[in-house]
N, C-alpha and C. Protein backbone atom coordinates (compact mmCIF):
# COMPACT_ATOMS: atom_id res chain seq x y z
N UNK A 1 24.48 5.34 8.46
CA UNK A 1 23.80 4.12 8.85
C UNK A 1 22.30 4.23 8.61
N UNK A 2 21.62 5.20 8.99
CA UNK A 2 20.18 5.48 8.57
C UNK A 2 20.00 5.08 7.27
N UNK A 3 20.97 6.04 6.11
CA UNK A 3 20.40 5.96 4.92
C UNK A 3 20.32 3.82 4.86
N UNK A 4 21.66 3.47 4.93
CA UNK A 4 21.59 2.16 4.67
C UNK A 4 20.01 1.51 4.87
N UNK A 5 19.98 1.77 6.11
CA UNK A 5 18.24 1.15 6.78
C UNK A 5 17.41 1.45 6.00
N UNK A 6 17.32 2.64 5.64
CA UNK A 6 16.30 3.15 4.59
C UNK A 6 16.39 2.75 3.48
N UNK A 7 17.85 2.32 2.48
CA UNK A 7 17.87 1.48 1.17
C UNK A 7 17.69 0.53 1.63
N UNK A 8 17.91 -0.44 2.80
CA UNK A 8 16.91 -1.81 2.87
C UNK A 8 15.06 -1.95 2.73
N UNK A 9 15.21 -0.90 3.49
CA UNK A 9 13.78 -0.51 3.81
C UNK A 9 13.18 -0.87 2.37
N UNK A 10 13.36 0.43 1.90
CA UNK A 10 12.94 0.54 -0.12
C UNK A 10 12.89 -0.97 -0.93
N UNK A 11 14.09 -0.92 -0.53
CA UNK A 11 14.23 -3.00 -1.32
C UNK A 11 13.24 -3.68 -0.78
N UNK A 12 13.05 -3.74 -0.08
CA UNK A 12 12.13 -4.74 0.50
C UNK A 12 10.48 -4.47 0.70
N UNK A 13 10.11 -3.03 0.58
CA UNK A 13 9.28 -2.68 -0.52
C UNK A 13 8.53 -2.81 -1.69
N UNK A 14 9.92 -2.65 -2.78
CA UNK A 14 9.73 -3.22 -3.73
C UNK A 14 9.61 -4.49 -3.96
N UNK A 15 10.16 -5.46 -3.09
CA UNK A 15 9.93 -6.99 -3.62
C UNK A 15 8.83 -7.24 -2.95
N UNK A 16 8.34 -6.86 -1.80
CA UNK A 16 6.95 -7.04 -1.15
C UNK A 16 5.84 -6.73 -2.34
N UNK A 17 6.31 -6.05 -3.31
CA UNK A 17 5.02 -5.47 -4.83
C UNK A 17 5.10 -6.16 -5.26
N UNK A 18 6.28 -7.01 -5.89
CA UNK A 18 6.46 -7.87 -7.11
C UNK A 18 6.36 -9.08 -6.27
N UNK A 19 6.34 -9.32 -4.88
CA UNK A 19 5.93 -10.71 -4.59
C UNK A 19 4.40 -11.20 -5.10
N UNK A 20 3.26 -10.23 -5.34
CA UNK A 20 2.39 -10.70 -5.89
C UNK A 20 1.85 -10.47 -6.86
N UNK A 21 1.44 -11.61 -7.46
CA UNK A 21 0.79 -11.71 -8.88
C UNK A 21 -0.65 -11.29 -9.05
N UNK A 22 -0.87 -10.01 -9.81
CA UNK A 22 -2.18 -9.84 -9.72
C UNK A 22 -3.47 -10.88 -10.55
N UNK A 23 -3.03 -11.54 -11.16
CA UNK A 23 -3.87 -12.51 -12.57
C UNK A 23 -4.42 -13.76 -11.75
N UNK A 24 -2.78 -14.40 -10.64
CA UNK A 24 -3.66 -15.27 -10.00
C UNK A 24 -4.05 -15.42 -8.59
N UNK A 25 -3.55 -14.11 -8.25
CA UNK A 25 -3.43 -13.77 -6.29
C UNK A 25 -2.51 -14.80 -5.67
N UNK A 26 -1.97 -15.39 -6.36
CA UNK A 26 -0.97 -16.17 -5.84
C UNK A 26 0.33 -15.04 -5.36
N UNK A 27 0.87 -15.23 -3.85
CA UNK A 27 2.18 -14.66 -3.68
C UNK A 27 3.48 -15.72 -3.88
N UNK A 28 4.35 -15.15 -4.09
CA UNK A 28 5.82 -16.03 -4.51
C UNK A 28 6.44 -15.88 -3.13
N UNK A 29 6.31 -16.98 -1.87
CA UNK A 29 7.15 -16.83 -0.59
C UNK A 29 8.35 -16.64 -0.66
N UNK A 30 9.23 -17.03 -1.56
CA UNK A 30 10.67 -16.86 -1.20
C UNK A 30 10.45 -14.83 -1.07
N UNK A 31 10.01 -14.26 -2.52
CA UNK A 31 9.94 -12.70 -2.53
C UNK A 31 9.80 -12.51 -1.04
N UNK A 32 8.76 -13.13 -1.11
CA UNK A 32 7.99 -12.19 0.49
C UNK A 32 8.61 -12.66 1.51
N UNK A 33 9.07 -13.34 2.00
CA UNK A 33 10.01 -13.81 2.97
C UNK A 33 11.63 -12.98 2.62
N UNK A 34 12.01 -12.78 2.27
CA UNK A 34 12.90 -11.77 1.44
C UNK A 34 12.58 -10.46 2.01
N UNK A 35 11.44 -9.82 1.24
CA UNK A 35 11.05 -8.16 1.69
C UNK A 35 10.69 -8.29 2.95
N UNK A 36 10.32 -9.10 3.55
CA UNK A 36 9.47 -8.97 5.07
C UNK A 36 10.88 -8.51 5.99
N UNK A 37 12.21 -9.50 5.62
CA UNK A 37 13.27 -9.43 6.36
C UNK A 37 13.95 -8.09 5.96
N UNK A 38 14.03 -7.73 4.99
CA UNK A 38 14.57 -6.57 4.95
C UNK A 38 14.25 -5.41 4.81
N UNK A 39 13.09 -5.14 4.78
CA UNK A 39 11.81 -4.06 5.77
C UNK A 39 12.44 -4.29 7.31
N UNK A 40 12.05 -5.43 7.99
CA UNK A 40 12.57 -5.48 9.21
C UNK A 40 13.71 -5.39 9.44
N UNK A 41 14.81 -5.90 9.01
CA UNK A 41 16.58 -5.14 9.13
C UNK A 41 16.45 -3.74 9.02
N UNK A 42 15.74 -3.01 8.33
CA UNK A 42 15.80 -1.95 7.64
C UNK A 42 15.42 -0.79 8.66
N UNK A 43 14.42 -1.25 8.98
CA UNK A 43 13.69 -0.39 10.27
C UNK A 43 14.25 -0.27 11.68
N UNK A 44 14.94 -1.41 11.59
CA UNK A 44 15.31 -2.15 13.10
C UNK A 44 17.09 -1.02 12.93
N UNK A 45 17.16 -0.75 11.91
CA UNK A 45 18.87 -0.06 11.60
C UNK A 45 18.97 1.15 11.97
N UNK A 46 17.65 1.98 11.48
CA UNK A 46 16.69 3.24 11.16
C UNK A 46 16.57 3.72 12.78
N UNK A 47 15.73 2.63 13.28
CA UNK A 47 15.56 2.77 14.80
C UNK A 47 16.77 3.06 15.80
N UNK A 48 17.85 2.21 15.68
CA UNK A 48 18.47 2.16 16.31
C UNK A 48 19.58 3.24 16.30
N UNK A 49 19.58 3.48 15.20
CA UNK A 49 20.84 4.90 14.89
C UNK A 49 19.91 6.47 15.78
N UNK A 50 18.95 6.05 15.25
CA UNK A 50 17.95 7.38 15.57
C UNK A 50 17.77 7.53 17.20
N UNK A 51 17.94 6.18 17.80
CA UNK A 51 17.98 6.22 19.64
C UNK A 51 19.88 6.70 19.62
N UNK A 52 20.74 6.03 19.36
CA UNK A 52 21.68 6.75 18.91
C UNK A 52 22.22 8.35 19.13
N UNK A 53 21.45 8.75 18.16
CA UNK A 53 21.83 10.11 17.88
C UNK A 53 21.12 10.94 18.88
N UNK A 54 19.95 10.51 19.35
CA UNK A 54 18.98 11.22 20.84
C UNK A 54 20.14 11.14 21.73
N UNK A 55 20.73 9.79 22.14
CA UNK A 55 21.32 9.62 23.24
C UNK A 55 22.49 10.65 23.15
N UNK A 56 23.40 10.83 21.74
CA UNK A 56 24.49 11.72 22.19
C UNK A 56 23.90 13.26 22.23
N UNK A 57 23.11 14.03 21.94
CA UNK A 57 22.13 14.91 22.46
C UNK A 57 21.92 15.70 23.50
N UNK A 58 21.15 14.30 24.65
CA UNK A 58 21.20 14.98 25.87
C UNK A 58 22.07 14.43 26.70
């Protein structure tokens, strides 16, 4: 489950780069509305496995 979070993570990364255009500083919202969410799924997956695995622990 981590890794998954973490290949969202990456994706959404990368489209957060290619959401903007360096020539006219214009960003493309759909991209970035896109990477923003799956950075945040991504982390939020990451997080939660990782409280997870503490909890079976102690």
């Amino acid at each position: 489950m981590v890794k998954n979070g973490l290949f969202l993570a990456s994706i959404g990364c990368i489209l957060l780069l290619i959401s903007a255009n360096a020539r006219t500083g214009e960003y493309n919202i759909f991209n970035l509305t896109t990477a923003l969410f799956l950075i945040i799924v991504g982390a939020f997956m990451v997080f939660r496995e990782k409280r997870k695995i503490k909890k079976k622990k102690d």
